[in-house]
PDBML (XML) file of the C-alpha atoms, coordinates in Angstrom:
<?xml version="1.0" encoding="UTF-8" ?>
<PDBx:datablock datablockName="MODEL"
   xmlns:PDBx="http://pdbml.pdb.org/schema/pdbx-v50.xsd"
   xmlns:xsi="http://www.w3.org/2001/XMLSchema-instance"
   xsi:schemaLocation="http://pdbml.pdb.org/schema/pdbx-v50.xsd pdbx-v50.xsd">
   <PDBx:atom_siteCategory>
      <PDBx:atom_site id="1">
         <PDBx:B_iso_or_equiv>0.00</PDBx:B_iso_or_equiv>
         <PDBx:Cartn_x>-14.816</PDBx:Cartn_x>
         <PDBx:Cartn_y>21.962</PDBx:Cartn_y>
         <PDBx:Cartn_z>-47.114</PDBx:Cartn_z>
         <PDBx:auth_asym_id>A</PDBx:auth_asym_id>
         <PDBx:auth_atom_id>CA</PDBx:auth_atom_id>
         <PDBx:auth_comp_id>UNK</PDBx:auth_comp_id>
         <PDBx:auth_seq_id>1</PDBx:auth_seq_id>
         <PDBx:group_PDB>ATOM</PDBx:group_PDB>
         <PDBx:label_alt_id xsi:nil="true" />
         <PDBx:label_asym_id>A</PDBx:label_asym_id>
         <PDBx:label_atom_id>CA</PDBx:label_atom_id>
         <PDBx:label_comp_id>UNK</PDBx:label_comp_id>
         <PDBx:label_entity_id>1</PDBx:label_entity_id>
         <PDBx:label_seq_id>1</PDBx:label_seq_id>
         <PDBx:occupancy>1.00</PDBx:occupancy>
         <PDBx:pdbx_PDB_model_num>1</PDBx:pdbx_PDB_model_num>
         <PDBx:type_symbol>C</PDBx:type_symbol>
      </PDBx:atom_site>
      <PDBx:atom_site id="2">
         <PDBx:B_iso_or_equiv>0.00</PDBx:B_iso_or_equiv>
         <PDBx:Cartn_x>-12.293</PDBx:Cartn_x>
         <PDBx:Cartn_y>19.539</PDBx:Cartn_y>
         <PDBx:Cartn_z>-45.639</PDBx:Cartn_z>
         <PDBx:auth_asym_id>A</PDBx:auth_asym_id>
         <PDBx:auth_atom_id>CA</PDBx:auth_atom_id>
         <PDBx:auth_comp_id>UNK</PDBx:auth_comp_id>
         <PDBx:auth_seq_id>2</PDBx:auth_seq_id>
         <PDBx:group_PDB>ATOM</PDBx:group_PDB>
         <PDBx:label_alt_id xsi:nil="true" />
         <PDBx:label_asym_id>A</PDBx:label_asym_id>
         <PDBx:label_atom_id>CA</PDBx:label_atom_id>
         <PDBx:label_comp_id>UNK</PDBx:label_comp_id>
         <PDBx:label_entity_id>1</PDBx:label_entity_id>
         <PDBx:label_seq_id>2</PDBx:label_seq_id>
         <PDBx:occupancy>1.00</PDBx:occupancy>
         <PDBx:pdbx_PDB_model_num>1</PDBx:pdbx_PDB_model_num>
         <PDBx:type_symbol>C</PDBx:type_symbol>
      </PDBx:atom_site>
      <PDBx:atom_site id="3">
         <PDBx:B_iso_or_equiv>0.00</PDBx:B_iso_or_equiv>
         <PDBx:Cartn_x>-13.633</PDBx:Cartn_x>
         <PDBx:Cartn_y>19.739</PDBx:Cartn_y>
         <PDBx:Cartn_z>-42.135</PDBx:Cartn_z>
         <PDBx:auth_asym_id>A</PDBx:auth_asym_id>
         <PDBx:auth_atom_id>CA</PDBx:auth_atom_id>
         <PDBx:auth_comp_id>UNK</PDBx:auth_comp_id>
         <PDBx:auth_seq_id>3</PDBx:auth_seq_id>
         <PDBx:group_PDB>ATOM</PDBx:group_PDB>
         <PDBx:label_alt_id xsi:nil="true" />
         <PDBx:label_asym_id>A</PDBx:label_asym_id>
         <PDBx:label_atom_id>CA</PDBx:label_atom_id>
         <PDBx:label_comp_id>UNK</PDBx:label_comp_id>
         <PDBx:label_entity_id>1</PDBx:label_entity_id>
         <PDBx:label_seq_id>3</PDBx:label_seq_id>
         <PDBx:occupancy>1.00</PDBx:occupancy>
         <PDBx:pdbx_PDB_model_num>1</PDBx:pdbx_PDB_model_num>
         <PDBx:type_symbol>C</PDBx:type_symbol>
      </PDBx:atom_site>
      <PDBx:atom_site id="4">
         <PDBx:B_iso_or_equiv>0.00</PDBx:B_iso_or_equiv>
         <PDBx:Cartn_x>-17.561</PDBx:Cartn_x>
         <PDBx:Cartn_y>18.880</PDBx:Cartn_y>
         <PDBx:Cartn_z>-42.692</PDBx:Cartn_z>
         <PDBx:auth_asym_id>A</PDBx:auth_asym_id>
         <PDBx:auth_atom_id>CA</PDBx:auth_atom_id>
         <PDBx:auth_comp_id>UNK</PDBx:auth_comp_id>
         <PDBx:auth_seq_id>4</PDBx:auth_seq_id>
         <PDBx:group_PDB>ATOM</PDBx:group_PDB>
         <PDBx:label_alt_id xsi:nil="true" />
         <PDBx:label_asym_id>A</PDBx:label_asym_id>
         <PDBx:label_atom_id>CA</PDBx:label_atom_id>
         <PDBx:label_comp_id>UNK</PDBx:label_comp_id>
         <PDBx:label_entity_id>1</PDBx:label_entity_id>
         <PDBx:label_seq_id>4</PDBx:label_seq_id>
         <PDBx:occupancy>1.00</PDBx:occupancy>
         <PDBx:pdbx_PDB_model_num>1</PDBx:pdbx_PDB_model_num>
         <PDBx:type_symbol>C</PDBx:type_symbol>
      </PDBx:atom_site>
      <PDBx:atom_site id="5">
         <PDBx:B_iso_or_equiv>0.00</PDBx:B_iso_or_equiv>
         <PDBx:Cartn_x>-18.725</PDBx:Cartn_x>
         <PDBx:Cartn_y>20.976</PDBx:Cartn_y>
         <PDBx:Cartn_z>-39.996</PDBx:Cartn_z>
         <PDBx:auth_asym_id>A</PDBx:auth_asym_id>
         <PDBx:auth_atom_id>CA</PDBx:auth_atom_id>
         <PDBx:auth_comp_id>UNK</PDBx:auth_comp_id>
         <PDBx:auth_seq_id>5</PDBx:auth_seq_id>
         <PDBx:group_PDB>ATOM</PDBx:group_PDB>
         <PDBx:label_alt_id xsi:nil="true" />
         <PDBx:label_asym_id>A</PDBx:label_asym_id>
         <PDBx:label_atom_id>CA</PDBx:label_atom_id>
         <PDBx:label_comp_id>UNK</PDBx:label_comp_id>
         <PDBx:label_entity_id>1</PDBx:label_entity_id>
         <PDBx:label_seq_id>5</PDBx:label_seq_id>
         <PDBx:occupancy>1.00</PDBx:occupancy>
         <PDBx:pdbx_PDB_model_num>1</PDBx:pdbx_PDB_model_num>
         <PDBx:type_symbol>C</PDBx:type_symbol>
      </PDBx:atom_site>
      <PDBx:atom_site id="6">
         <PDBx:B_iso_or_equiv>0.00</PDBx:B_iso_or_equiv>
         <PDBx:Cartn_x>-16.008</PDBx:Cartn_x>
         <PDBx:Cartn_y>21.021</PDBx:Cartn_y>
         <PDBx:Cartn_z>-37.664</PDBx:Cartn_z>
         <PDBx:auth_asym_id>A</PDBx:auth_asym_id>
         <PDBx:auth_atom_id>CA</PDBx:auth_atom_id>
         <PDBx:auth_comp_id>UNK</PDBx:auth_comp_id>
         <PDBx:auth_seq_id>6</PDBx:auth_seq_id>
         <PDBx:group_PDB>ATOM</PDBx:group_PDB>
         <PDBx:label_alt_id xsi:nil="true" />
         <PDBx:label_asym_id>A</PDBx:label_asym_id>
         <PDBx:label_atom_id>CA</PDBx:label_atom_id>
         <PDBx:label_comp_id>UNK</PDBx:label_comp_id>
         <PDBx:label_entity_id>1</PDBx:label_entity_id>
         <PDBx:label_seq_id>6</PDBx:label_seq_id>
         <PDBx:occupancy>1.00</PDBx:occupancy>
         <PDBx:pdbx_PDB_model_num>1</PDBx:pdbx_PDB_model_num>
         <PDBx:type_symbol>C</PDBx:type_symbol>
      </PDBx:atom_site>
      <PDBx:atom_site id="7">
         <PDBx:B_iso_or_equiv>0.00</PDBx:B_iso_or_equiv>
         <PDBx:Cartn_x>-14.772</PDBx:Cartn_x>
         <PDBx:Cartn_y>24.332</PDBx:Cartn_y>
         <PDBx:Cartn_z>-37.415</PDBx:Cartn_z>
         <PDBx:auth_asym_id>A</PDBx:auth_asym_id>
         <PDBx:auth_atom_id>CA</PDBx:auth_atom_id>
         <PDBx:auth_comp_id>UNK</PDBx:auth_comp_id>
         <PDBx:auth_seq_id>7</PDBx:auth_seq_id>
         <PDBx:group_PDB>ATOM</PDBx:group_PDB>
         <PDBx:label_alt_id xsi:nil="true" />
         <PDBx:label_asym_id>A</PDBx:label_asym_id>
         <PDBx:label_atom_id>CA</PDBx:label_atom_id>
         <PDBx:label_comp_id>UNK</PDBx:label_comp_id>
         <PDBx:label_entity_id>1</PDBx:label_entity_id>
         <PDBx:label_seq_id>7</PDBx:label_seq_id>
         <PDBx:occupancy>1.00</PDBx:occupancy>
         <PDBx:pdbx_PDB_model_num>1</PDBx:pdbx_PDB_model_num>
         <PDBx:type_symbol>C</PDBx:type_symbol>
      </PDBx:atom_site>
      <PDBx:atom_site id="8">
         <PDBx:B_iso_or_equiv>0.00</PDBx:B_iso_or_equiv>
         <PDBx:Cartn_x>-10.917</PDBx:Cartn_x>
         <PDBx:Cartn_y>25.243</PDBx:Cartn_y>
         <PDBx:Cartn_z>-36.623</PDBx:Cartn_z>
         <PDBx:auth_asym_id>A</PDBx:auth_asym_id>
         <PDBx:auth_atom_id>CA</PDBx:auth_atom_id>
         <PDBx:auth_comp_id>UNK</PDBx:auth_comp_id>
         <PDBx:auth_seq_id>8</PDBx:auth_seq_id>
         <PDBx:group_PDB>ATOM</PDBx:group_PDB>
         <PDBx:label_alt_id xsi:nil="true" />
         <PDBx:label_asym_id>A</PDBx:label_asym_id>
         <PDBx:label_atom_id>CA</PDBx:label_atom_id>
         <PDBx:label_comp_id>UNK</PDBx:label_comp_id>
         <PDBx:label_entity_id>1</PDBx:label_entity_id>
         <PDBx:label_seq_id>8</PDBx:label_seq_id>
         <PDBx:occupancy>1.00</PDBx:occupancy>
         <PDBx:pdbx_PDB_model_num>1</PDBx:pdbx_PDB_model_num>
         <PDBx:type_symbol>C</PDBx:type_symbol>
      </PDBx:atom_site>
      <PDBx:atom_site id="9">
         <PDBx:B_iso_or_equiv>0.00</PDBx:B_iso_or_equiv>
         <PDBx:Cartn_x>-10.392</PDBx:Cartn_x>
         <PDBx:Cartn_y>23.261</PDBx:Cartn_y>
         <PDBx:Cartn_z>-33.605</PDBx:Cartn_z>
         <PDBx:auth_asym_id>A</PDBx:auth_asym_id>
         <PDBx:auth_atom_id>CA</PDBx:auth_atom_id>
         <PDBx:auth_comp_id>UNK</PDBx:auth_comp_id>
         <PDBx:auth_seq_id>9</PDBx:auth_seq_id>
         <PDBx:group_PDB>ATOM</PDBx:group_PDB>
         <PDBx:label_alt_id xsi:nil="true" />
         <PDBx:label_asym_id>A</PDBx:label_asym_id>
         <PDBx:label_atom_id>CA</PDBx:label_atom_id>
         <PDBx:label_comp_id>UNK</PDBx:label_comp_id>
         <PDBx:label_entity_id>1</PDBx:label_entity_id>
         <PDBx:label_seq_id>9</PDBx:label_seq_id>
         <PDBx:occupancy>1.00</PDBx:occupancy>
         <PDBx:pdbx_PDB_model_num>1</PDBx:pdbx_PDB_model_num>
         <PDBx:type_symbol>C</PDBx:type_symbol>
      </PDBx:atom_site>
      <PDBx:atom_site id="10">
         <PDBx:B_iso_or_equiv>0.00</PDBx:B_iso_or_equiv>
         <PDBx:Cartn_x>-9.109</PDBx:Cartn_x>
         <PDBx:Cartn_y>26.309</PDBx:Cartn_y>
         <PDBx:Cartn_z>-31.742</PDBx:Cartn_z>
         <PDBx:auth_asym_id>A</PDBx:auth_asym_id>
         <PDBx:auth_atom_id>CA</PDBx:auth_atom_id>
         <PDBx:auth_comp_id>UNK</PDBx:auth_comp_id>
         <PDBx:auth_seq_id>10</PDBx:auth_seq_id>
         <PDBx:group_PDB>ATOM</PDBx:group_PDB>
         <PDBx:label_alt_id xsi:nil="true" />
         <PDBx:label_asym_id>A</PDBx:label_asym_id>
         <PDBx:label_atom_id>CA</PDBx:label_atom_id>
         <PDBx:label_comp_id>UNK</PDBx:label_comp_id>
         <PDBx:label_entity_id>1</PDBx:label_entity_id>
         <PDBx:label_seq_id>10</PDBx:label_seq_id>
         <PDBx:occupancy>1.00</PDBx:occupancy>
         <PDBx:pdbx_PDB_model_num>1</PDBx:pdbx_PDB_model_num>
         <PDBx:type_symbol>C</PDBx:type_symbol>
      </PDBx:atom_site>
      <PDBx:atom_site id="11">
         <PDBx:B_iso_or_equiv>0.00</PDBx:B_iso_or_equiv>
         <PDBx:Cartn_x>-12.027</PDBx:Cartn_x>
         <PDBx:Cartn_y>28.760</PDBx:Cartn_y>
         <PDBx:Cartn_z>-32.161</PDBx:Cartn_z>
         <PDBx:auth_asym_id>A</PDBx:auth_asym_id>
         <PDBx:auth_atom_id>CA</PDBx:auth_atom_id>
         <PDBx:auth_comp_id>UNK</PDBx:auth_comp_id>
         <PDBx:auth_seq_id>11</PDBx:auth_seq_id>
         <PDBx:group_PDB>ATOM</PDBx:group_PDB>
         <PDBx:label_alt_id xsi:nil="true" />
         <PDBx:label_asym_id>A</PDBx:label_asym_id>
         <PDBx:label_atom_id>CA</PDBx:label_atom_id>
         <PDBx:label_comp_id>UNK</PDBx:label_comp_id>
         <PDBx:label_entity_id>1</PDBx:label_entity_id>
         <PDBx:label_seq_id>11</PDBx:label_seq_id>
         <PDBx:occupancy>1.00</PDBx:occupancy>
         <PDBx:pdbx_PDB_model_num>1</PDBx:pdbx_PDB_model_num>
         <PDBx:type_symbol>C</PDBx:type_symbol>
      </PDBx:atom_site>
      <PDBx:atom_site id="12">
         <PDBx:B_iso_or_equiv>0.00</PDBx:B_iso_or_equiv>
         <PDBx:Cartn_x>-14.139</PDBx:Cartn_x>
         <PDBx:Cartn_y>25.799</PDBx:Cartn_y>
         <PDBx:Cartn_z>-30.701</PDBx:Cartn_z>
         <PDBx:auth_asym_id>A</PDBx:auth_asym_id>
         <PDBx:auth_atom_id>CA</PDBx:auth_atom_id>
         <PDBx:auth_comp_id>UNK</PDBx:auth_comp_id>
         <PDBx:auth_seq_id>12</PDBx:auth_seq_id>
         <PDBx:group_PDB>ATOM</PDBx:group_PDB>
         <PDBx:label_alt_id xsi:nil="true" />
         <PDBx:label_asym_id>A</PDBx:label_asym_id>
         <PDBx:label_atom_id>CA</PDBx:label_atom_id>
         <PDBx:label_comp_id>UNK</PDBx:label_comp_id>
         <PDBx:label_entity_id>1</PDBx:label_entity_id>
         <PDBx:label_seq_id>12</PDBx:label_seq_id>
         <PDBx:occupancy>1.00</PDBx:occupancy>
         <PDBx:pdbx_PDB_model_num>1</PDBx:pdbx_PDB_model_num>
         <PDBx:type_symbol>C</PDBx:type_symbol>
      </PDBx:atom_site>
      <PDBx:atom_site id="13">
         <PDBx:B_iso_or_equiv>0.00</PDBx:B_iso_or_equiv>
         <PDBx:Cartn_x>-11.670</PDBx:Cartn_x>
         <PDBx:Cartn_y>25.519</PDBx:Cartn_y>
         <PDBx:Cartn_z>-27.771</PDBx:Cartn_z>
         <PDBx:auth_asym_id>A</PDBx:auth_asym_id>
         <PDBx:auth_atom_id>CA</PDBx:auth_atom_id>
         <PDBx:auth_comp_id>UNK</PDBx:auth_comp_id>
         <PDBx:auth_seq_id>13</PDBx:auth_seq_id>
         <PDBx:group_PDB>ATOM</PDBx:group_PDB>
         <PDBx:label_alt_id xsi:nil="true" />
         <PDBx:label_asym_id>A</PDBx:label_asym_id>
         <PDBx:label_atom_id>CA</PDBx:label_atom_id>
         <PDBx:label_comp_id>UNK</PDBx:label_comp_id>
         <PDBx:label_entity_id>1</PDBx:label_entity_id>
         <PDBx:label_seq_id>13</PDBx:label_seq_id>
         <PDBx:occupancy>1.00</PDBx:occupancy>
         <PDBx:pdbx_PDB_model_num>1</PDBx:pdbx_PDB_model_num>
         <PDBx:type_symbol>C</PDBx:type_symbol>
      </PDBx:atom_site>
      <PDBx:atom_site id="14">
         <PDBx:B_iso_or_equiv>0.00</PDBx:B_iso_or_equiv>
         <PDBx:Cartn_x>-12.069</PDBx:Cartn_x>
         <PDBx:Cartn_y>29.428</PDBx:Cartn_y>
         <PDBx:Cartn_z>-27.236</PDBx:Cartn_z>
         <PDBx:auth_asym_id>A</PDBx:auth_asym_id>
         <PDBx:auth_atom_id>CA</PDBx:auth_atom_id>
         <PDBx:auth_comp_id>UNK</PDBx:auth_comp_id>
         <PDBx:auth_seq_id>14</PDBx:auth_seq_id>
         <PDBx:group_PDB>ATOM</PDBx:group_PDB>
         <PDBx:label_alt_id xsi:nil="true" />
         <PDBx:label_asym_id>A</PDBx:label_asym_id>
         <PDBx:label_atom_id>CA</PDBx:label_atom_id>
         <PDBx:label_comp_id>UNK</PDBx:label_comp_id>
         <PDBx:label_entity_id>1</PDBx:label_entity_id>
         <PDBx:label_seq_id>14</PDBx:label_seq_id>
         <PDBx:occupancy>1.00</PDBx:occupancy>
         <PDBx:pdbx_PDB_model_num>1</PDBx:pdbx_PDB_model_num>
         <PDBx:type_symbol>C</PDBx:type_symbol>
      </PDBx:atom_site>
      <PDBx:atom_site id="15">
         <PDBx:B_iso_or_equiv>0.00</PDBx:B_iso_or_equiv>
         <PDBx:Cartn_x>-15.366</PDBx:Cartn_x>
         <PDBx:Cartn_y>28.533</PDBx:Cartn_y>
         <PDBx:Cartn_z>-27.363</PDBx:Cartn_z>
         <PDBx:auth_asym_id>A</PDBx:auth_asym_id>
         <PDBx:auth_atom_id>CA</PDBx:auth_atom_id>
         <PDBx:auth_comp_id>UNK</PDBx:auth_comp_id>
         <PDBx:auth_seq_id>15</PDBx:auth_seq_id>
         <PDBx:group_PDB>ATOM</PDBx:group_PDB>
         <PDBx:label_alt_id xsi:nil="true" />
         <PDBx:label_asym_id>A</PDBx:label_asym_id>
         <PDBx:label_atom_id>CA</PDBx:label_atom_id>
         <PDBx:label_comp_id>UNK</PDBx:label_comp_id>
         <PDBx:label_entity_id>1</PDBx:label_entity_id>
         <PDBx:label_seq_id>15</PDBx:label_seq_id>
         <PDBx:occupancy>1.00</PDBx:occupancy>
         <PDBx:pdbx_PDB_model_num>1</PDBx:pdbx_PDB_model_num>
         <PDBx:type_symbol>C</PDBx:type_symbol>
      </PDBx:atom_site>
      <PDBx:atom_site id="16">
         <PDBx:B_iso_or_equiv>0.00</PDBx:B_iso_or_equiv>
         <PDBx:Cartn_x>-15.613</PDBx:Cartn_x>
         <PDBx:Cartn_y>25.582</PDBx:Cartn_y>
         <PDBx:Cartn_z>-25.464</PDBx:Cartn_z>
         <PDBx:auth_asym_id>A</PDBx:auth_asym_id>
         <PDBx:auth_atom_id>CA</PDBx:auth_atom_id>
         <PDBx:auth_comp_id>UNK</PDBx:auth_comp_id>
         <PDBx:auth_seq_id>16</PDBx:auth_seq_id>
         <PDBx:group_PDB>ATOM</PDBx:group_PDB>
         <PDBx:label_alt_id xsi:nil="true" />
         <PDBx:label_asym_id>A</PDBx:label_asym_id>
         <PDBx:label_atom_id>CA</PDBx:label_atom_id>
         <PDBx:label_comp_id>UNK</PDBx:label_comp_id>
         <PDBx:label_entity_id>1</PDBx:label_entity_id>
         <PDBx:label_seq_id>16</PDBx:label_seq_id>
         <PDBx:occupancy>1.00</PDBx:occupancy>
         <PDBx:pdbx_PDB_model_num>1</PDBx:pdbx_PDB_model_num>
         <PDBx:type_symbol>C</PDBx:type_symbol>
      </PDBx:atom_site>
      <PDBx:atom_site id="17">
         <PDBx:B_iso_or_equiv>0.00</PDBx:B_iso_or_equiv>
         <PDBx:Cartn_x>-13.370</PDBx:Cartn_x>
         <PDBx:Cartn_y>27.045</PDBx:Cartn_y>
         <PDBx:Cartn_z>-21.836</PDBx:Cartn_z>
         <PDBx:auth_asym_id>A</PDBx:auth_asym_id>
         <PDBx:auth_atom_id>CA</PDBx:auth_atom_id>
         <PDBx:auth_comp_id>UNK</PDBx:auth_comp_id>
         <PDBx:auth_seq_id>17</PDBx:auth_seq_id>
         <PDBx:group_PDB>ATOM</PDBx:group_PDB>
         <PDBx:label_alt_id xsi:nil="true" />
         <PDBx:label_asym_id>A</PDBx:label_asym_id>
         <PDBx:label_atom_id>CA</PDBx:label_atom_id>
         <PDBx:label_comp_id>UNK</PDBx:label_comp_id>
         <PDBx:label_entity_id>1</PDBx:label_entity_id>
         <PDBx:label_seq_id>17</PDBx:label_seq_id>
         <PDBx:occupancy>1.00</PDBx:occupancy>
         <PDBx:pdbx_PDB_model_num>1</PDBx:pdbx_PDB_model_num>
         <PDBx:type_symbol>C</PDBx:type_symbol>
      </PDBx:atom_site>
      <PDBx:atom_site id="18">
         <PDBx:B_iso_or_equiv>0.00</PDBx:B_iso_or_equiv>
         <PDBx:Cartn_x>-13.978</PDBx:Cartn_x>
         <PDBx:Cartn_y>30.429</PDBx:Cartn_y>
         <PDBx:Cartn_z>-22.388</PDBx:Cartn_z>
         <PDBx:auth_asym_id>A</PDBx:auth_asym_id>
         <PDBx:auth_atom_id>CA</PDBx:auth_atom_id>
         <PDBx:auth_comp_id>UNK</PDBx:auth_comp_id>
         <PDBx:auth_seq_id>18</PDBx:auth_seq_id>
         <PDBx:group_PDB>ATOM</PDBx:group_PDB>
         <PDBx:label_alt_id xsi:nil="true" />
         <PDBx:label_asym_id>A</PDBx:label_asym_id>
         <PDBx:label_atom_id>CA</PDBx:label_atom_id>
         <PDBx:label_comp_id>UNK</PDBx:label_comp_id>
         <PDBx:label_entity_id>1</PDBx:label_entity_id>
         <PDBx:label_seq_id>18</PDBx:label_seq_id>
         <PDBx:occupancy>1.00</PDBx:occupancy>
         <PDBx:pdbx_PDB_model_num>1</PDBx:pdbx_PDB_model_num>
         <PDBx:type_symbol>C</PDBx:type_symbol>
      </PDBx:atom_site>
      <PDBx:atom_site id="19">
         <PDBx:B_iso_or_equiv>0.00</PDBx:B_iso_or_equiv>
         <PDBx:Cartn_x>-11.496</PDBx:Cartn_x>
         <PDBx:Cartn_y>32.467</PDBx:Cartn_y>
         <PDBx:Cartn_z>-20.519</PDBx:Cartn_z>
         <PDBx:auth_asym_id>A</PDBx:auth_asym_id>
         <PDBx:auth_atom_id>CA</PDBx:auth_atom_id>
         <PDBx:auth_comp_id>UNK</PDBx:auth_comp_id>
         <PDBx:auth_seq_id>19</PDBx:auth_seq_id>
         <PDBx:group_PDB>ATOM</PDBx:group_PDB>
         <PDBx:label_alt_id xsi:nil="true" />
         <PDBx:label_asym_id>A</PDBx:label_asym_id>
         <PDBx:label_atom_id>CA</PDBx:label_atom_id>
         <PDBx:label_comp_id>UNK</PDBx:label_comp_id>
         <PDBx:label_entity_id>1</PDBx:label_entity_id>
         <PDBx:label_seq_id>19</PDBx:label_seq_id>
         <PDBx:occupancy>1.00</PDBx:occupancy>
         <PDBx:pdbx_PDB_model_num>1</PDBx:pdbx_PDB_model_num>
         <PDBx:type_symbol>C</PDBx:type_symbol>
      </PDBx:atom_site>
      <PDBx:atom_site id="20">
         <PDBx:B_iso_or_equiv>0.00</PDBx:B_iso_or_equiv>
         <PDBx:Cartn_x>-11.351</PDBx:Cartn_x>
         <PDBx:Cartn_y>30.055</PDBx:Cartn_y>
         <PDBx:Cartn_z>-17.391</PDBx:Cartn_z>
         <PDBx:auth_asym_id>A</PDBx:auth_asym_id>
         <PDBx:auth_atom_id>CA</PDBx:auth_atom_id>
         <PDBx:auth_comp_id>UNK</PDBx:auth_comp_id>
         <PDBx:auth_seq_id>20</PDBx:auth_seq_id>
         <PDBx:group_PDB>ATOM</PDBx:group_PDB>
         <PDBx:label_alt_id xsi:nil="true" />
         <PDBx:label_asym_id>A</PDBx:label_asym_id>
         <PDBx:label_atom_id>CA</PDBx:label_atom_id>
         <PDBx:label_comp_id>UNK</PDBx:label_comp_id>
         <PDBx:label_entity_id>1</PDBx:label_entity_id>
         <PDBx:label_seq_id>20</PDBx:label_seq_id>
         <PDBx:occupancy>1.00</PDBx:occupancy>
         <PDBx:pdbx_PDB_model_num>1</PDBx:pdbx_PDB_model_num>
         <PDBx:type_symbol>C</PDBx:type_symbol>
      </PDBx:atom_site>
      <PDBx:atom_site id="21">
         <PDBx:B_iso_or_equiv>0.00</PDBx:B_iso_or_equiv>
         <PDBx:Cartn_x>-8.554</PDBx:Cartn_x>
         <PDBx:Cartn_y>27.760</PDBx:Cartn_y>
         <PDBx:Cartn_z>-18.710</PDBx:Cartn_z>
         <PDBx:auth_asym_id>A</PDBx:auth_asym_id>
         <PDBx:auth_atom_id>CA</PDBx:auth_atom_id>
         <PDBx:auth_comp_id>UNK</PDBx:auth_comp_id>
         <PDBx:auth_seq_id>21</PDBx:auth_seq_id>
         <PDBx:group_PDB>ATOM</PDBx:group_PDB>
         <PDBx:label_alt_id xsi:nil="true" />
         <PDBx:label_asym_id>A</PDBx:label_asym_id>
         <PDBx:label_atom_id>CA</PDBx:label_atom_id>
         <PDBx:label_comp_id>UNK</PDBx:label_comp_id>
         <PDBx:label_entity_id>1</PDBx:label_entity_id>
         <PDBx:label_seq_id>21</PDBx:label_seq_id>
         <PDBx:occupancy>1.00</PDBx:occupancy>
         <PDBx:pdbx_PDB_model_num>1</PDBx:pdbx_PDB_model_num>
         <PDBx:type_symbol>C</PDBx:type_symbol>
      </PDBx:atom_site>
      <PDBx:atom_site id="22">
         <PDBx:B_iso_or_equiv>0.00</PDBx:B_iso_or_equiv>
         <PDBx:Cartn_x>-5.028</PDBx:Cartn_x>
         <PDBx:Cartn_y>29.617</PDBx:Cartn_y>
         <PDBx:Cartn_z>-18.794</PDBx:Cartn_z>
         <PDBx:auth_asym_id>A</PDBx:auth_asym_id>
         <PDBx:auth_atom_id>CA</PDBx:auth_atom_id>
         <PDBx:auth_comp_id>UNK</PDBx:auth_comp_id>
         <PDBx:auth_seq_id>22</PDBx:auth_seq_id>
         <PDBx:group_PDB>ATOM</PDBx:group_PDB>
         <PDBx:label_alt_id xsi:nil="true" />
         <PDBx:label_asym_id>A</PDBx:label_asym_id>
         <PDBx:label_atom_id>CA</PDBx:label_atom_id>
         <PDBx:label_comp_id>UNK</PDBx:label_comp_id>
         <PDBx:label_entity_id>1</PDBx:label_entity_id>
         <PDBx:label_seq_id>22</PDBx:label_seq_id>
         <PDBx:occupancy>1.00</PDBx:occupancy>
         <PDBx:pdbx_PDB_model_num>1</PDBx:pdbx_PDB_model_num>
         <PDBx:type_symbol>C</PDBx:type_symbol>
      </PDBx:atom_site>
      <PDBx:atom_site id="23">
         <PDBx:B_iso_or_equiv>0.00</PDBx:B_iso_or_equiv>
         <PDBx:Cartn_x>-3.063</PDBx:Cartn_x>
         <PDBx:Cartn_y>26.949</PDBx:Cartn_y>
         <PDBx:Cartn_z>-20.528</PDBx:Cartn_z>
         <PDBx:auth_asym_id>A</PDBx:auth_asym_id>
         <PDBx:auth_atom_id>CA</PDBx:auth_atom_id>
         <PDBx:auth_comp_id>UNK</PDBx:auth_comp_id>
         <PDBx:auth_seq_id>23</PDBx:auth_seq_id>
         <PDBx:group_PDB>ATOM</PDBx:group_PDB>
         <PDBx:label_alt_id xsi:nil="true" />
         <PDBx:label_asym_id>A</PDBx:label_asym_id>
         <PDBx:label_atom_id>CA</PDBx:label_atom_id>
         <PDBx:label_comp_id>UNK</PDBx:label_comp_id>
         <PDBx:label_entity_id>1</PDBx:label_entity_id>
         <PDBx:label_seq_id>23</PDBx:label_seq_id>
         <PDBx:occupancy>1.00</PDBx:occupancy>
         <PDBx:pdbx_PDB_model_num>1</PDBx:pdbx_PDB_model_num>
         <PDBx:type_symbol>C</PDBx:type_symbol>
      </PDBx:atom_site>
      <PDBx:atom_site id="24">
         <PDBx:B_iso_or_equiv>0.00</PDBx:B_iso_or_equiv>
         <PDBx:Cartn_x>-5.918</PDBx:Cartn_x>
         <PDBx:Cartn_y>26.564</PDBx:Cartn_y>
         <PDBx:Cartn_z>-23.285</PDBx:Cartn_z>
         <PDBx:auth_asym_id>A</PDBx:auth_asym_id>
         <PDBx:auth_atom_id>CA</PDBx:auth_atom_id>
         <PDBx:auth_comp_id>UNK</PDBx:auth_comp_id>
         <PDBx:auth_seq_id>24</PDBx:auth_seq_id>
         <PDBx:group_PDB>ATOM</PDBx:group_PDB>
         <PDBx:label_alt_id xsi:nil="true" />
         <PDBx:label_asym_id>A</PDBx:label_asym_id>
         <PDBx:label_atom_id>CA</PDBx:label_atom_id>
         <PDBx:label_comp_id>UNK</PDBx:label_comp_id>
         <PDBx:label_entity_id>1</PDBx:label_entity_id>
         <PDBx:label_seq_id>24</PDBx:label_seq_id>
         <PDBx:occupancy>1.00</PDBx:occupancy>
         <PDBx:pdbx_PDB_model_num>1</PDBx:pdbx_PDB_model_num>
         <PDBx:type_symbol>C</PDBx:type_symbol>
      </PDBx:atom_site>
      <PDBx:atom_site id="25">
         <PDBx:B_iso_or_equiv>0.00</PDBx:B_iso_or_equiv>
         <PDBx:Cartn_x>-5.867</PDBx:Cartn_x>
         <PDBx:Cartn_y>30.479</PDBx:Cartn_y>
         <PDBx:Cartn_z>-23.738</PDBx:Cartn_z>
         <PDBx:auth_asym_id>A</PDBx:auth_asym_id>
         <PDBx:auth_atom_id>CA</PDBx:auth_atom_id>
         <PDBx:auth_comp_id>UNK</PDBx:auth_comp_id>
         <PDBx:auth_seq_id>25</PDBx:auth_seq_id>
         <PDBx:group_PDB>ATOM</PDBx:group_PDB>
         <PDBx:label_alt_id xsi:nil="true" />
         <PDBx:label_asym_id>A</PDBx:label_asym_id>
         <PDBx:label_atom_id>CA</PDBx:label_atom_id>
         <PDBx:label_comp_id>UNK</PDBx:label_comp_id>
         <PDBx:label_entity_id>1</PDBx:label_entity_id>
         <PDBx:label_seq_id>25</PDBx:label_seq_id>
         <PDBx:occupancy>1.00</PDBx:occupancy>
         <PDBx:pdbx_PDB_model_num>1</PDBx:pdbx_PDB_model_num>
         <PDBx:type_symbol>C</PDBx:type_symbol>
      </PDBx:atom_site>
   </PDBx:atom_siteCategory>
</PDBx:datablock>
């Protein structure tokens, strides 16, 4: 409810680099 929309912001950085970033991962 809190985040409108947003999501968790690291299931859209999973998301977002995929496998190809190892520090994000």
């Amino acid at each position: 409810n809190e985040t409108m929309g947003r999501g968790c912001l690291m299931v859209n950085s999973s998301l977002e680099f995929g496998c190809n970033d190892e520090e994000v991962n």
